[in-house]
PDB file of N, CA and C in Angstrom:
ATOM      1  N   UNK A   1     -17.043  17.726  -2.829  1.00  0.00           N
ATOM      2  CA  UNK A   1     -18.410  17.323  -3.010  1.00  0.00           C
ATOM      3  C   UNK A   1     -18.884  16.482  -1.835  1.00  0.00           C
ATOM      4  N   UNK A   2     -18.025  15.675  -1.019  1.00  0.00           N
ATOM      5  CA  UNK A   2     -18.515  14.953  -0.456  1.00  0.00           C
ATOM      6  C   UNK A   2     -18.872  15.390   1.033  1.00  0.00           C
ATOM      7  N   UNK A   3     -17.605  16.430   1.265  1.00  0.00           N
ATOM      8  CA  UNK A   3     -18.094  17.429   2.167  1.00  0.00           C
ATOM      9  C   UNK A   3     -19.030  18.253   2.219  1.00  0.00           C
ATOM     10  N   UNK A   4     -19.757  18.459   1.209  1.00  0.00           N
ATOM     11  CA  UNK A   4     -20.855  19.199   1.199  1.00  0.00           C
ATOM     12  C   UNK A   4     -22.109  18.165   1.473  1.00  0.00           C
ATOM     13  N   UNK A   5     -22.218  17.074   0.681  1.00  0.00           N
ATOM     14  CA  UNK A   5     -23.399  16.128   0.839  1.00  0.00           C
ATOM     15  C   UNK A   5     -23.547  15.361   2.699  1.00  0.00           C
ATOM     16  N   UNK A   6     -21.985  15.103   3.111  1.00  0.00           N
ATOM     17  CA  UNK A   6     -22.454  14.990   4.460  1.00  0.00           C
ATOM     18  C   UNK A   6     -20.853  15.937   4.720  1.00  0.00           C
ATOM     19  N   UNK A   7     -20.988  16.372   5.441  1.00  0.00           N
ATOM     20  CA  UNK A   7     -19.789  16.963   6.308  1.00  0.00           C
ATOM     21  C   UNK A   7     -18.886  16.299   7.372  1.00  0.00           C
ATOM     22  N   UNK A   8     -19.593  15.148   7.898  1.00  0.00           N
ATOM     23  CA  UNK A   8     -18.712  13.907   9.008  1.00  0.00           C
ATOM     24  C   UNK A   8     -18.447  12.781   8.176  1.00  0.00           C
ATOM     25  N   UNK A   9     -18.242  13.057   6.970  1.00  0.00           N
ATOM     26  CA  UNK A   9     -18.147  11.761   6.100  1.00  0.00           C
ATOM     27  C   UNK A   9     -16.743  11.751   5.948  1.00  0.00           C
ATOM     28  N   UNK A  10     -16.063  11.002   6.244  1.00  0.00           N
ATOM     29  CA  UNK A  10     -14.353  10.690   5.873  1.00  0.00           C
ATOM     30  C   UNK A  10     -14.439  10.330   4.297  1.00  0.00           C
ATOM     31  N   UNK A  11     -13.609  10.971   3.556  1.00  0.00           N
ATOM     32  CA  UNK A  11     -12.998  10.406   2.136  1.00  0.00           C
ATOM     33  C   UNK A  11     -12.617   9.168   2.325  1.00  0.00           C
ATOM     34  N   UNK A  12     -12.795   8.437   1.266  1.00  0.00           N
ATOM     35  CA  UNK A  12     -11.652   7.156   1.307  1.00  0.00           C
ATOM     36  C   UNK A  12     -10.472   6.850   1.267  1.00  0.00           C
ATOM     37  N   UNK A  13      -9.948   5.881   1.734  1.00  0.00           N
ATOM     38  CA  UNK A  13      -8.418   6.336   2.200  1.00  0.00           C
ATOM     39  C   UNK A  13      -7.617   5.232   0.566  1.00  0.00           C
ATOM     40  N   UNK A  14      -6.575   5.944   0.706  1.00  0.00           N
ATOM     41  CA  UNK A  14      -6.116   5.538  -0.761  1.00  0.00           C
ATOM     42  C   UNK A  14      -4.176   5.067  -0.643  1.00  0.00           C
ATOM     43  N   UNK A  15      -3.859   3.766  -1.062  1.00  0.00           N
ATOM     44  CA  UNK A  15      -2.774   3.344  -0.903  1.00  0.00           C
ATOM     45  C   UNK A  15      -2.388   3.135  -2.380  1.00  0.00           C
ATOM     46  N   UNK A  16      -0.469   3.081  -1.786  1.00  0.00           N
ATOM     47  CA  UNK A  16       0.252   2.931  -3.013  1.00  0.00           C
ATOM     48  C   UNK A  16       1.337   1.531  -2.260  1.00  0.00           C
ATOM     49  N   UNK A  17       1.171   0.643  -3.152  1.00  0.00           N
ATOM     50  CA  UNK A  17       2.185  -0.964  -2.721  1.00  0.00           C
ATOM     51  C   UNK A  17       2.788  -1.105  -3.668  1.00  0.00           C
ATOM     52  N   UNK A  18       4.102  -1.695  -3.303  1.00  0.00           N
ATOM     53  CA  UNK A  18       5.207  -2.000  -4.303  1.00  0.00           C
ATOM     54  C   UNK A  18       5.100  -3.496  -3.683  1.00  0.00           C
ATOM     55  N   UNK A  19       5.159  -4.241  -5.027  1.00  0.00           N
ATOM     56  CA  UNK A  19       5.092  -5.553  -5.279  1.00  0.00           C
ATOM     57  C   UNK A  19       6.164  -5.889  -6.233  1.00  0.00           C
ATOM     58  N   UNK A  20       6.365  -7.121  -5.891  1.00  0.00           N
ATOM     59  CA  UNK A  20       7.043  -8.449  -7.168  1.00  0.00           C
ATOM     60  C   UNK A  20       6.149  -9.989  -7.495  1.00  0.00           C
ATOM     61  N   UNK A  21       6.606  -9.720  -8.725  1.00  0.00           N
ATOM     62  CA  UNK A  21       5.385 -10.786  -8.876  1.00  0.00           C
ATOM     63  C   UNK A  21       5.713 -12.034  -8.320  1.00  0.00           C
ATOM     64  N   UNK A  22       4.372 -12.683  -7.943  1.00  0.00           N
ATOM     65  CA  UNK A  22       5.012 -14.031  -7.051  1.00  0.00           C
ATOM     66  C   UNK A  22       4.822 -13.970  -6.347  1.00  0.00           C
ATOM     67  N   UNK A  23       5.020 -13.133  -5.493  1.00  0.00           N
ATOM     68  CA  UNK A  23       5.258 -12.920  -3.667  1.00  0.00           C
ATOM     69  C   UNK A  23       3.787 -12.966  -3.345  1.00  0.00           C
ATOM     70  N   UNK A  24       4.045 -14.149  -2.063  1.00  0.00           N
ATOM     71  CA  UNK A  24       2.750 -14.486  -1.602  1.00  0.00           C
ATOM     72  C   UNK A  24       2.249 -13.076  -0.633  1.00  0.00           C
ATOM     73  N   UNK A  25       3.386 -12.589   0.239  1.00  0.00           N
ATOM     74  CA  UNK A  25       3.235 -11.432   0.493  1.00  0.00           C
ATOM     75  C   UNK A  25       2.859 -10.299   0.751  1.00  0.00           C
ATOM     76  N   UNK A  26       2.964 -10.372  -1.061  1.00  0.00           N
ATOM     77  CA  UNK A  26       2.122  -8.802  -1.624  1.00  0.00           C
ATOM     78  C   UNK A  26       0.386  -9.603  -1.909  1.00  0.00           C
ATOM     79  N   UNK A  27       0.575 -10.920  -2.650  1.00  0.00           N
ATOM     80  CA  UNK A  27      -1.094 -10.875  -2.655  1.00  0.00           C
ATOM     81  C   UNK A  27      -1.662 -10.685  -1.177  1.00  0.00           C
ATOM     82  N   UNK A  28      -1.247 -11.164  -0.119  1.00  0.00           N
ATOM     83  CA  UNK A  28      -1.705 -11.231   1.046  1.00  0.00           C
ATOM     84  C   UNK A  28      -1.923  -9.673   1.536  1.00  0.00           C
ATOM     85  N   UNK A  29      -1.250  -8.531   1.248  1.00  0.00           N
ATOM     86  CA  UNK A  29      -1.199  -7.222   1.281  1.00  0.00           C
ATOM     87  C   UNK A  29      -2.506  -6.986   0.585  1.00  0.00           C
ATOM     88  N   UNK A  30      -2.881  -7.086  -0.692  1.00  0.00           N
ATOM     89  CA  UNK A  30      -3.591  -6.565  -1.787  1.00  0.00           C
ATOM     90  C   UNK A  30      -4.889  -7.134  -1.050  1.00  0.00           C
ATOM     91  N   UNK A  31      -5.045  -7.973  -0.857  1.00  0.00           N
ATOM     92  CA  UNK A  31      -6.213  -8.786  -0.485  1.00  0.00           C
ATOM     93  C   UNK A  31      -6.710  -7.607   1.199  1.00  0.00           C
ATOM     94  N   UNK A  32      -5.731  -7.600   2.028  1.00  0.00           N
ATOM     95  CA  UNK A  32      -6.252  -6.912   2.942  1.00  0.00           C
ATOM     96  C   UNK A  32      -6.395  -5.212   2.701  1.00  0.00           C
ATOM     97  N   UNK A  33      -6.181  -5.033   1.576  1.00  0.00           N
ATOM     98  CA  UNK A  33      -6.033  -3.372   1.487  1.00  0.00           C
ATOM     99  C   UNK A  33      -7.329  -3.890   0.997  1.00  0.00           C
ATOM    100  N   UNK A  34      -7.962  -4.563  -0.004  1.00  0.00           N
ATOM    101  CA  UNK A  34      -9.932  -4.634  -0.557  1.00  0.00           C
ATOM    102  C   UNK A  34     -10.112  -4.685   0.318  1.00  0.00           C
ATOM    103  N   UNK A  35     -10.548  -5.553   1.107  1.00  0.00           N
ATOM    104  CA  UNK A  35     -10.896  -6.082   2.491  1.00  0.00           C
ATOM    105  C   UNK A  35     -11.440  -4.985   3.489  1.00  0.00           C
ATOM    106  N   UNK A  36     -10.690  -3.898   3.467  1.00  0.00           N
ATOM    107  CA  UNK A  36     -10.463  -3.228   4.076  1.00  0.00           C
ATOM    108  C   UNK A  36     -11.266  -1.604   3.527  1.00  0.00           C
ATOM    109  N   UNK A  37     -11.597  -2.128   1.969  1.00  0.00           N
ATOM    110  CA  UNK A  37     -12.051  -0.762   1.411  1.00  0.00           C
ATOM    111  C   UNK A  37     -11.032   0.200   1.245  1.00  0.00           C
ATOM    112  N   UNK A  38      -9.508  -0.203   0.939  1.00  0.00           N
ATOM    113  CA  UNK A  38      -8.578   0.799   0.573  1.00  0.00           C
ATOM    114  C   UNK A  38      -8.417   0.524  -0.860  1.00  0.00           C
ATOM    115  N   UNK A  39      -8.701   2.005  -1.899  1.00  0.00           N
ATOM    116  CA  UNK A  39      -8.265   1.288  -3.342  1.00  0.00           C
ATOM    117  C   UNK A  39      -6.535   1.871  -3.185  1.00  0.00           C
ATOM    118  N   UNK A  40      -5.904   0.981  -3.865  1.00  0.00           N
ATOM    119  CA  UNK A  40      -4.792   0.873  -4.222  1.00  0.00           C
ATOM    120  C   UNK A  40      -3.799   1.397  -5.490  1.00  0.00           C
ATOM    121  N   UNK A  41      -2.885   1.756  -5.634  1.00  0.00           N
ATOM    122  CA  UNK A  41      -1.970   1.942  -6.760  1.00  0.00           C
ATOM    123  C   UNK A  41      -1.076   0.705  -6.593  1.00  0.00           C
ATOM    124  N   UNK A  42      -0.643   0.039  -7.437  1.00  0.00           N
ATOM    125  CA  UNK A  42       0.262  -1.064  -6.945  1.00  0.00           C
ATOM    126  C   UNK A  42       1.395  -0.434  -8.127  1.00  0.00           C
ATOM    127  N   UNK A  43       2.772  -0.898  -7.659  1.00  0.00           N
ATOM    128  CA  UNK A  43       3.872  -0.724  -8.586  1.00  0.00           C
ATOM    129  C   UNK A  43       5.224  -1.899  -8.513  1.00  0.00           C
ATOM    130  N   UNK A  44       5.103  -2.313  -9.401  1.00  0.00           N
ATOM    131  CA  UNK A  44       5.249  -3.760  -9.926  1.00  0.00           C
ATOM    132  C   UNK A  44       7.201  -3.044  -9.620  1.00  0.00           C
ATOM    133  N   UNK A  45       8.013  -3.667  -8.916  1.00  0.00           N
ATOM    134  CA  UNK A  45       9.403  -3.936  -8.908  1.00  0.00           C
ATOM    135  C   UNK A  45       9.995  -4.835 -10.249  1.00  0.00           C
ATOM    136  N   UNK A  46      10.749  -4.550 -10.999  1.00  0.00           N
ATOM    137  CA  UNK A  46      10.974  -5.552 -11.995  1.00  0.00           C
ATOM    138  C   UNK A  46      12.591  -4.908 -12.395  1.00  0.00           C
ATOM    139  N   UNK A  47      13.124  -5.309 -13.748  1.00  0.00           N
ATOM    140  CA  UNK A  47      14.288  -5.148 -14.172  1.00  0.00           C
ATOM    141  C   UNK A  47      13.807  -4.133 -15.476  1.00  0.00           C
ATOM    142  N   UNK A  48      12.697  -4.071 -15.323  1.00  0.00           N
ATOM    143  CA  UNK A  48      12.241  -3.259 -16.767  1.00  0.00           C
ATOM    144  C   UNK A  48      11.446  -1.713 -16.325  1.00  0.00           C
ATOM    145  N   UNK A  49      11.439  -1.401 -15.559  1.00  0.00           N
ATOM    146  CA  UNK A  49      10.365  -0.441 -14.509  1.00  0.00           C
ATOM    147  C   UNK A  49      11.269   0.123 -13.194  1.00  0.00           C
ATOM    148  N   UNK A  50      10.470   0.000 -12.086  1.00  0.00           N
ATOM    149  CA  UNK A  50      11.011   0.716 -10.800  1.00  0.00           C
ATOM    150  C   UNK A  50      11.762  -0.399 -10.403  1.00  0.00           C
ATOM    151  N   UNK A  51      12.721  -0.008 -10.339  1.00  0.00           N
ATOM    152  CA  UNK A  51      13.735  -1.098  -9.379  1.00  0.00           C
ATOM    153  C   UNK A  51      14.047  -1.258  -7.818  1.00  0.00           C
ATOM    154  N   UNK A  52      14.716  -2.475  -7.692  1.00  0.00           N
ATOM    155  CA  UNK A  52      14.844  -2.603  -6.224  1.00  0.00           C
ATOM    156  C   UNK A  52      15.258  -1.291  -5.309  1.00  0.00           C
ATOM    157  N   UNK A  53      16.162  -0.327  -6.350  1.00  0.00           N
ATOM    158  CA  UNK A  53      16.808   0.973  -5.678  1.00  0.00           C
ATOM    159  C   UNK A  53      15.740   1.680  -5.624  1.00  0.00           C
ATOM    160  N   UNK A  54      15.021   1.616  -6.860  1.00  0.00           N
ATOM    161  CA  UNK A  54      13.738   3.123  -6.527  1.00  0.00           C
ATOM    162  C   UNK A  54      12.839   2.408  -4.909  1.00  0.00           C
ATOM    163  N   UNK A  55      13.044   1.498  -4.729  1.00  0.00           N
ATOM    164  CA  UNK A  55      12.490   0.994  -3.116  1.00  0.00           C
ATOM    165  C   UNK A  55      12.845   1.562  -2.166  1.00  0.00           C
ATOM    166  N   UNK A  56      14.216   1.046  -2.634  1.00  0.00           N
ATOM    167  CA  UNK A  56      15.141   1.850  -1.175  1.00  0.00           C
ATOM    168  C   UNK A  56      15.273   3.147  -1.397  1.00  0.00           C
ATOM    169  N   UNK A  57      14.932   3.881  -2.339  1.00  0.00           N
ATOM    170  CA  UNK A  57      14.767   4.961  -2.461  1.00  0.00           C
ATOM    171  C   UNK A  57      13.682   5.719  -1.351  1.00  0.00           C
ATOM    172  N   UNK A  58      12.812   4.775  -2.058  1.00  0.00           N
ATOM    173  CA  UNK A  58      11.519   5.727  -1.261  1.00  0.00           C
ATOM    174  C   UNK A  58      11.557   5.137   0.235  1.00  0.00           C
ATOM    175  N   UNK A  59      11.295   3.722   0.132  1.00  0.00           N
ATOM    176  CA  UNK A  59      10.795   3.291   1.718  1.00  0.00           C
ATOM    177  C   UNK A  59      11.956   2.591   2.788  1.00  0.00           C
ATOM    178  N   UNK A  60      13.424   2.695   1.790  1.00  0.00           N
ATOM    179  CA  UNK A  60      14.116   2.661   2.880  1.00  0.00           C
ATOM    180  C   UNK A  60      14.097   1.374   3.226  1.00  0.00           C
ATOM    181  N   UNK A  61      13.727   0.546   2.286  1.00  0.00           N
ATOM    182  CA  UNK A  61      13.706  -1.006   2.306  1.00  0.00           C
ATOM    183  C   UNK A  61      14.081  -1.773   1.391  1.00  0.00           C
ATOM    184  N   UNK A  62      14.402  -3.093   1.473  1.00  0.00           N
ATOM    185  CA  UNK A  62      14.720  -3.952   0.406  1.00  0.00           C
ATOM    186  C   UNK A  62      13.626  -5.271   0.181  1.00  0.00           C
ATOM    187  N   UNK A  63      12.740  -4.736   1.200  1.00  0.00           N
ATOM    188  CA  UNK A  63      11.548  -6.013   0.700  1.00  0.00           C
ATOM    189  C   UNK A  63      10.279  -5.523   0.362  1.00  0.00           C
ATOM    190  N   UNK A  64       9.234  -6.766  -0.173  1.00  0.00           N
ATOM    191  CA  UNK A  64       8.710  -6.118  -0.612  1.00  0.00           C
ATOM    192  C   UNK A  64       7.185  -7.612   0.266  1.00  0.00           C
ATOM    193  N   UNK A  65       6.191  -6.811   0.393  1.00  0.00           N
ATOM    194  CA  UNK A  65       5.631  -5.402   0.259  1.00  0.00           C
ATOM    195  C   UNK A  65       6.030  -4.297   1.009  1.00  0.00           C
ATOM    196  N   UNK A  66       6.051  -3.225   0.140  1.00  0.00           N
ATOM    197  CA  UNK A  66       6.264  -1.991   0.734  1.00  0.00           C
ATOM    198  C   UNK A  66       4.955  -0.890   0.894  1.00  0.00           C
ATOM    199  N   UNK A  67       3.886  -0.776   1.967  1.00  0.00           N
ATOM    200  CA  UNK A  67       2.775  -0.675   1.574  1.00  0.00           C
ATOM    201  C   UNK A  67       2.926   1.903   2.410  1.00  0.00           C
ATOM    202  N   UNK A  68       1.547   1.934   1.332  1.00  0.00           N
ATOM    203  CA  UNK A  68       2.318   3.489   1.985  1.00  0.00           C
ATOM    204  C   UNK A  68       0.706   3.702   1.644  1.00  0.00           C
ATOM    205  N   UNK A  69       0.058   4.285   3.266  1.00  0.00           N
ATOM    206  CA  UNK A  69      -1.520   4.786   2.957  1.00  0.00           C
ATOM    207  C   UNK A  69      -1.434   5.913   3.315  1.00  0.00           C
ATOM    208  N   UNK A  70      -2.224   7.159   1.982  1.00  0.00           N
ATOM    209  CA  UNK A  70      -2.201   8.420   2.184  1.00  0.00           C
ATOM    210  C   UNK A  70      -0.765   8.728   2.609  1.00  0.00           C
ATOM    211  N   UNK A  71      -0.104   8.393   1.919  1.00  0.00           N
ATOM    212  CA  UNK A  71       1.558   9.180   2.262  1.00  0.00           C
ATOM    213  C   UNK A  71       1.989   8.305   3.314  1.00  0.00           C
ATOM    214  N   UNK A  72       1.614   7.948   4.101  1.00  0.00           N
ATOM    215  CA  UNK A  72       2.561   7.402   4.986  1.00  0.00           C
ATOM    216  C   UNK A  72       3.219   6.066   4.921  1.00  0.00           C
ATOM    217  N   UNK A  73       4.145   5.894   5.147  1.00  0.00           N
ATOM    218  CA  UNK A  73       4.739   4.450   5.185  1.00  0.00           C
ATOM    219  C   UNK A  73       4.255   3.504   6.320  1.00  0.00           C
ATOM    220  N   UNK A  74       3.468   2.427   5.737  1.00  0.00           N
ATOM    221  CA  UNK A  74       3.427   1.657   6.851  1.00  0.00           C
ATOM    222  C   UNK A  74       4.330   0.659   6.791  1.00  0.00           C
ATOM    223  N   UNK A  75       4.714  -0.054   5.611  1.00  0.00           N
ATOM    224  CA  UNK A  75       5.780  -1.410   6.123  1.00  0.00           C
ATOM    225  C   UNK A  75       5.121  -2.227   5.313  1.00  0.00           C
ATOM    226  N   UNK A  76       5.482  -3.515   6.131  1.00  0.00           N
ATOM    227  CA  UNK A  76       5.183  -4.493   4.940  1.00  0.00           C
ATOM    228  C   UNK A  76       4.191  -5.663   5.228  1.00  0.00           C
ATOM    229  N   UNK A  77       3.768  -6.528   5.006  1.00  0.00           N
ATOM    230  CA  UNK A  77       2.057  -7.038   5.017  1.00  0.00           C
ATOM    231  C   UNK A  77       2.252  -7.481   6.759  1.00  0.00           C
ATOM    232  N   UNK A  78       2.822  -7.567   7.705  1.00  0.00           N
ATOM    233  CA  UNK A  78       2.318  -7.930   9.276  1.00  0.00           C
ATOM    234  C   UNK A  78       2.361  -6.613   9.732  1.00  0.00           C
ATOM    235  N   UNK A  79       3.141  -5.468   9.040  1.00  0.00           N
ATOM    236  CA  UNK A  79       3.118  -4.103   9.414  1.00  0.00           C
ATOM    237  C   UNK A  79       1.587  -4.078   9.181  1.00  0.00           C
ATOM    238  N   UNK A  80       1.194  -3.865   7.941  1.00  0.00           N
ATOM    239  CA  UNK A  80      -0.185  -3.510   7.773  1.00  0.00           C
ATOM    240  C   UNK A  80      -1.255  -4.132   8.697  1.00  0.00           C
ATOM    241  N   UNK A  81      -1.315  -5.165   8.989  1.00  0.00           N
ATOM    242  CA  UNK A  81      -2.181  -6.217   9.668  1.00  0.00           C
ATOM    243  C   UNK A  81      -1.930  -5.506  10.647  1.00  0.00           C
ATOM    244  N   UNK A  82      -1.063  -4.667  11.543  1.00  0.00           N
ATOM    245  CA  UNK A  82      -1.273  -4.357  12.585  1.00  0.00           C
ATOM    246  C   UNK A  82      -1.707  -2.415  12.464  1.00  0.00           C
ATOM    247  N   UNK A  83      -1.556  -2.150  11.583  1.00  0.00           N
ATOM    248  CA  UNK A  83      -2.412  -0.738  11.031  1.00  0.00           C
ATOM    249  C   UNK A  83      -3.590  -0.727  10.399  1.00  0.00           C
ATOM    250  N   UNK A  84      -3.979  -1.850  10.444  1.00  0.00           N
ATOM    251  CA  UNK A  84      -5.756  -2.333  10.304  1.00  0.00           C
ATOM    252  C   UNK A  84      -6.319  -2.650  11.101  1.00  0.00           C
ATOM    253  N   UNK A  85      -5.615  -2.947  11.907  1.00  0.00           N
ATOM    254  CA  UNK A  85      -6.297  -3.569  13.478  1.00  0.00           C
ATOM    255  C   UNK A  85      -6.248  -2.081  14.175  1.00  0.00           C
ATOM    256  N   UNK A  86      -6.205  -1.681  14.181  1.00  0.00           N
ATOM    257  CA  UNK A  86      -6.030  -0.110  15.292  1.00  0.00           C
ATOM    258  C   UNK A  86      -7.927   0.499  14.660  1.00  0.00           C
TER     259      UNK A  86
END
């Protein structure tokens, strides 16, 4: 639809962050993904849900934030700060 109403119009770009609660971190992540006009999926790390392994599963990391826009892995909140700045 949106390609039809303008055709040079970019979609919005859409992220998925793995967080723990607490971590100044991840709010500092979350805050620059609004900021920024990225909506987000967030997925909470816990002992009851996705665990530290489903992390290292996906991103190959053990910290967190683990931030991933449109599929890609960017890293974690100074990663991002420097994939917002570009």
């Amino acid at each position: 639809m949106l390609n039809y109403i303008n055709s040079e119009a970019k979609p919005p770009r859409v992220a998925t962050i793995f967080t723990k609660p607490g971590c100044p971190f991840c709010a500092k992540a979350k805050v620059l993904l609004e900021a920024n006009g990225i909506s987000f999926e967030e997925i909470t790390i816990s002992n009851h849900g996705p665990s530290s392994k489903t992390l290292r599963a996906v991103a190959q990391a053990d910290t967190v934030p683990q931030v991933f826009v449109e599929g890609e892995h960017i890293g974690g909140c100074d990663d991002l700060e420097v994939f917002l700045s570009k």
